[in-house]
C-alpha atoms as a PDB file:
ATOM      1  CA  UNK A   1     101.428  21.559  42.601  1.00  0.00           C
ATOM      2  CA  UNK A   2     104.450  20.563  44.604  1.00  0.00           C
ATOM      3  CA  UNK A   3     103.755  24.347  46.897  1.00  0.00           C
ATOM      4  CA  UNK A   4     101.155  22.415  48.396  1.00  0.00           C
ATOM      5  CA  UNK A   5     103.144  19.480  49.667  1.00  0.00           C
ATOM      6  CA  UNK A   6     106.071  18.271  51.343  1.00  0.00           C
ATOM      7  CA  UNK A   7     108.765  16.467  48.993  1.00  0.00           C
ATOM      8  CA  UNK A   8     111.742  15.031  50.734  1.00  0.00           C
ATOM      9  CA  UNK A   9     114.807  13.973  49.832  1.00  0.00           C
ATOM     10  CA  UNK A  10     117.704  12.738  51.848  1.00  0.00           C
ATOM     11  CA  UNK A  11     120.894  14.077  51.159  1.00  0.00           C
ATOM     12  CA  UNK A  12     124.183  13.153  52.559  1.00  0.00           C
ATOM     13  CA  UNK A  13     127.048  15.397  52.876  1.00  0.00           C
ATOM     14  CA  UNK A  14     130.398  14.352  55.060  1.00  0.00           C
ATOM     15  CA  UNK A  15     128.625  13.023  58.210  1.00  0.00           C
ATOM     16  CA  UNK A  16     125.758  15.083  58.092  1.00  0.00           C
ATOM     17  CA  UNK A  17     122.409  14.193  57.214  1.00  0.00           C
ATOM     18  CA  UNK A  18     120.413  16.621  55.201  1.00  0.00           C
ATOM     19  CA  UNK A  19     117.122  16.893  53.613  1.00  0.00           C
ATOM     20  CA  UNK A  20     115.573  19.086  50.867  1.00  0.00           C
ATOM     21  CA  UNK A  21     111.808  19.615  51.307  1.00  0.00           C
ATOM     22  CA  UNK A  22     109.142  21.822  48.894  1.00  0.00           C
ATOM     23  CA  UNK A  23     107.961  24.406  51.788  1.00  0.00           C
ATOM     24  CA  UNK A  24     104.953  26.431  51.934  1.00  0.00           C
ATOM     25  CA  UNK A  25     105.468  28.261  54.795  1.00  0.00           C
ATOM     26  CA  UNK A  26     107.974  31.254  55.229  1.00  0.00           C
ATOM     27  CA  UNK A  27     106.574  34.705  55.486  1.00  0.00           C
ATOM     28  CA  UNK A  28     109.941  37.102  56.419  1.00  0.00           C
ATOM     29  CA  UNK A  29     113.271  37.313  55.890  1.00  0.00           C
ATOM     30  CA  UNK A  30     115.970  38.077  58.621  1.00  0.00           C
ATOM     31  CA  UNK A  31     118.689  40.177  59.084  1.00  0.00           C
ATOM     32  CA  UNK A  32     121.085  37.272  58.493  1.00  0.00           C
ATOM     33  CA  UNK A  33     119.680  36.391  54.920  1.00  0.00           C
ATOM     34  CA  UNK A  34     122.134  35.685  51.986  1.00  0.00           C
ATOM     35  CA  UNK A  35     120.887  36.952  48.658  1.00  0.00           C
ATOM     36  CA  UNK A  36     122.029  36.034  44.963  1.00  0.00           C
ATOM     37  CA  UNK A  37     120.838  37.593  41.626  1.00  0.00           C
ATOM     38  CA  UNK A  38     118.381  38.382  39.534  1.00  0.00           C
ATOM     39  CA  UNK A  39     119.832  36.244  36.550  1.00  0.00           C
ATOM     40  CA  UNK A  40     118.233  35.876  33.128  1.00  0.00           C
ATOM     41  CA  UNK A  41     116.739  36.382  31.222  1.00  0.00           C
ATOM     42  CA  UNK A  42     115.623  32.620  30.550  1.00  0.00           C
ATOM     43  CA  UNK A  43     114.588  31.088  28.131  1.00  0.00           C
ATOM     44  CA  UNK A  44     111.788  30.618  26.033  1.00  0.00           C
ATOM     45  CA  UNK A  45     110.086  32.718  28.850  1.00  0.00           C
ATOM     46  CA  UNK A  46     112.241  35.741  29.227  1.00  0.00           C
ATOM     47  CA  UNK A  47     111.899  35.074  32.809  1.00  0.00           C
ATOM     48  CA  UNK A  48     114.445  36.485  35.354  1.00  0.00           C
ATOM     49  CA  UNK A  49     114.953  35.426  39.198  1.00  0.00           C
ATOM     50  CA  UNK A  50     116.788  35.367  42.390  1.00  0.00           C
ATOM     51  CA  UNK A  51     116.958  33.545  45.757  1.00  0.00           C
ATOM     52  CA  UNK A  52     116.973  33.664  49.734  1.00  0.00           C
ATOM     53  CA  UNK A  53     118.293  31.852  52.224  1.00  0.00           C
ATOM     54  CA  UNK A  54     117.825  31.940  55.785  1.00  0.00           C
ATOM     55  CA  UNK A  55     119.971  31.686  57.695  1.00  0.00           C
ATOM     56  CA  UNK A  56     123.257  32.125  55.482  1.00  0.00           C
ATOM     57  CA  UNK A  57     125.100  29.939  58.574  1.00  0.00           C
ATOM     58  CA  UNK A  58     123.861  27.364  60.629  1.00  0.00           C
ATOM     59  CA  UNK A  59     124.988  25.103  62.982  1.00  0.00           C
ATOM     60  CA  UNK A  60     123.591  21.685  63.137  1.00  0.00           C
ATOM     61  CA  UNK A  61     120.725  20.632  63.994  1.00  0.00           C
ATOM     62  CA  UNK A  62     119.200  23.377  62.118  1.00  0.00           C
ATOM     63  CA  UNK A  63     117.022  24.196  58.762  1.00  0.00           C
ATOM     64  CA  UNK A  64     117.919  26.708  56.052  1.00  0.00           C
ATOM     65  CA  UNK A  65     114.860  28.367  54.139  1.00  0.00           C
ATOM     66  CA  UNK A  66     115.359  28.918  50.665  1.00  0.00           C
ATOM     67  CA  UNK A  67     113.328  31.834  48.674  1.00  0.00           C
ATOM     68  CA  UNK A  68     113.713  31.901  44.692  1.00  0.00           C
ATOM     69  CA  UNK A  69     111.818  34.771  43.350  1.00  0.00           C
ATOM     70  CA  UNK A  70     110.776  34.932  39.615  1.00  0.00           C
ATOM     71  CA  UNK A  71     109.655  37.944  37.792  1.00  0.00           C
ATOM     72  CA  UNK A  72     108.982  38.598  33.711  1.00  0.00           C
ATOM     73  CA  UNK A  73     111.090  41.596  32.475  1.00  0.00           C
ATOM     74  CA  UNK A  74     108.308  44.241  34.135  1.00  0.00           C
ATOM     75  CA  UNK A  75     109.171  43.442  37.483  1.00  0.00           C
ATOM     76  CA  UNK A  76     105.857  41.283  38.250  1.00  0.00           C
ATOM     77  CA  UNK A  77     106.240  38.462  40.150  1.00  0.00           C
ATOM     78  CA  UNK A  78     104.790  35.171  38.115  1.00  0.00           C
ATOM     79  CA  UNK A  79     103.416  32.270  39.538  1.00  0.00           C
ATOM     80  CA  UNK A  80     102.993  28.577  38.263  1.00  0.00           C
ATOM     81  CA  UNK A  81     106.763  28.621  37.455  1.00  0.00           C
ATOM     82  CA  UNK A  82     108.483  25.319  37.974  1.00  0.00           C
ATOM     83  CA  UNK A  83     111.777  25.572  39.631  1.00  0.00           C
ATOM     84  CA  UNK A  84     114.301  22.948  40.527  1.00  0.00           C
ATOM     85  CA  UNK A  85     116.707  22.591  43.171  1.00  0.00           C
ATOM     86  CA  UNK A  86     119.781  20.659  43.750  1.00  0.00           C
ATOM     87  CA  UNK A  87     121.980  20.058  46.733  1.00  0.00           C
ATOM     88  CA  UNK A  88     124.675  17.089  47.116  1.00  0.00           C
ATOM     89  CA  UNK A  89     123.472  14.496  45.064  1.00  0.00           C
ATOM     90  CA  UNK A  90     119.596  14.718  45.398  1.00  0.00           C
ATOM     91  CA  UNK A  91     117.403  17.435  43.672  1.00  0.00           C
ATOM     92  CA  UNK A  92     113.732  18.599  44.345  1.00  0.00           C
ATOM     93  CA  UNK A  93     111.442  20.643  42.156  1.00  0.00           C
ATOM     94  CA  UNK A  94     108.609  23.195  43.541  1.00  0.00           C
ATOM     95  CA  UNK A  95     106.672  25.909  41.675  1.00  0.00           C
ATOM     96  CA  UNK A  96     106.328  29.645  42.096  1.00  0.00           C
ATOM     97  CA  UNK A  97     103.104  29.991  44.456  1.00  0.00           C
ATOM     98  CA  UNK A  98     100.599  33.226  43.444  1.00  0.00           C
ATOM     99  CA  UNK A  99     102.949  35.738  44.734  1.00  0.00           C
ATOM    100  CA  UNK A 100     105.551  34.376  42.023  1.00  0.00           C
ATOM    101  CA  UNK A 101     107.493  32.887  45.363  1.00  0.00           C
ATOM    102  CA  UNK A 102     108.791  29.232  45.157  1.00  0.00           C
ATOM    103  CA  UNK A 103     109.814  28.290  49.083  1.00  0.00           C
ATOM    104  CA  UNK A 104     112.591  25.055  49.819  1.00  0.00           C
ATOM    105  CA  UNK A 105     114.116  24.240  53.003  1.00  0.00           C
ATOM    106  CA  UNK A 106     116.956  22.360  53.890  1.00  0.00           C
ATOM    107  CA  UNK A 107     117.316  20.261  56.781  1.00  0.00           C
ATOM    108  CA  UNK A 108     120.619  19.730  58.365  1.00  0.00           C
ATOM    109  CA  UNK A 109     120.591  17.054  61.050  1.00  0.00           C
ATOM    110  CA  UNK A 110     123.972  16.574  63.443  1.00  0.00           C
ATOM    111  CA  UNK A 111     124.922  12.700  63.061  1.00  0.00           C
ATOM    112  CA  UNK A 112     126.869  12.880  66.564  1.00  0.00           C
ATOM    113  CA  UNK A 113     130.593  12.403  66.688  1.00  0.00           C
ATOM    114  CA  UNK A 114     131.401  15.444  66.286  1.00  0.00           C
ATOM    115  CA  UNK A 115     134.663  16.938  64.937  1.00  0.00           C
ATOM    116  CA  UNK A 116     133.655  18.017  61.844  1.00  0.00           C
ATOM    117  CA  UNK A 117     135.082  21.121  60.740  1.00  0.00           C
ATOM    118  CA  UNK A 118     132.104  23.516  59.307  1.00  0.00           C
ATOM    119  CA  UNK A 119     132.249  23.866  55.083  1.00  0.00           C
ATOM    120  CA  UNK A 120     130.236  25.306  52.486  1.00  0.00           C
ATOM    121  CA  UNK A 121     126.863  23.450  50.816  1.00  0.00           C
ATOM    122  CA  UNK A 122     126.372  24.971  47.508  1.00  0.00           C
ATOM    123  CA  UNK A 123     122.122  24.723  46.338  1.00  0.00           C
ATOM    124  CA  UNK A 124     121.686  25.154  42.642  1.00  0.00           C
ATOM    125  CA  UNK A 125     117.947  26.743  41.709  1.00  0.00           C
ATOM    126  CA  UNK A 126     117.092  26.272  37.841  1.00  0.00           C
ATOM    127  CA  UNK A 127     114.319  28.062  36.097  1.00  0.00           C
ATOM    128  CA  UNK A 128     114.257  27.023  32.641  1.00  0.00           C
ATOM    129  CA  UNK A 129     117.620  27.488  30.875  1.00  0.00           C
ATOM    130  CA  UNK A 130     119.470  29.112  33.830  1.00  0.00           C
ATOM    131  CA  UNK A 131     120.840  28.382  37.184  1.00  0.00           C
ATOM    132  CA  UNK A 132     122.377  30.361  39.784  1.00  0.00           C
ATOM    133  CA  UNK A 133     123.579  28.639  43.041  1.00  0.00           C
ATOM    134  CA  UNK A 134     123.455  29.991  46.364  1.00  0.00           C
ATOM    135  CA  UNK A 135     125.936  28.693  49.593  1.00  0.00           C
ATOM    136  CA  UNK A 136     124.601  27.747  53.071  1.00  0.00           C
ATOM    137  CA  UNK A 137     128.032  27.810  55.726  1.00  0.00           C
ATOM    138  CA  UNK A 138     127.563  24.842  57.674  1.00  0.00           C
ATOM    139  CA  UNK A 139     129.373  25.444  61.112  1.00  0.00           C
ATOM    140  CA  UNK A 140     131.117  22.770  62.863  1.00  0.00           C
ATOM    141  CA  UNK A 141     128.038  21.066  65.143  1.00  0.00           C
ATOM    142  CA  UNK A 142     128.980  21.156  68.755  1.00  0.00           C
ATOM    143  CA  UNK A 143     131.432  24.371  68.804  1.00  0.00           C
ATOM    144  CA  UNK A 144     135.341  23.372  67.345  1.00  0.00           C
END
């Protein structure tokens, strides 16, 4: 069960350096959270779900934490669900811990120089047949 451990993979965006990792260990949500859905149903399960992330902007160095949230058609939150996430060219794939929560964060390490303008990182989250894809603004590191 990838909830359990730490997968890493480096991603490379512009001149940044950024890494998505399987993440066990988020327990609240801020005031400057971004939130997208629910979508679904999917299918075969009939499955529907949303996602988190914290903090919608960053400013390098700096880590994003990603929440995706699946729940059957009742409302009830279901665990053991395998969910995959993409970002750049590199994807990861984690599963829905007991509380039907699958937790990602993203990494975003400053490569010096500077003089980057900030831009938008788009992270796909699949559950079965359906996607939805939430943005992370990426601020220009070191203020202009």
């Amino acid at each position: 069960m990838v909830s359990n451990k730490l997968v890493t993979l480096a991603l490379t965006v512009f001149v940044m350096s950024l890494s998505i990792a399987g993440c066990s260990s988020m327990e609240s949500e801020s005031v400057a959270d971004h939130h997208v859905g629910p979508v679904g149903p999917t299918y075969p399960s009939l499955y529907y779900f949303e996602a988190t992330v914290t903090p919608h902007t960053v400013v390098p160095p700096a880590t994003a934490i990603f929440m995706v949230r699946v729940f059957d058609s009742n409302g009830n939150l279901v665990p053991n669900v395998p969910v995959y996430a993409l970002g750049a060219d590199e994807s990861t794939m984690g599963e829905t811990d007991y509380s039907g929560i699958a937790r990602f964060s993203l990494v975003i390490a400053s490569k010096g120089g500077g003089g980057i303008s900030g831009y938008v990182l788009p992270m796909t989250f699949s559950v079965e047949d359906t996607s939805l894809t939430i943005p992370v603004q990426v601020a220009p590191a070191g203020g202009a």
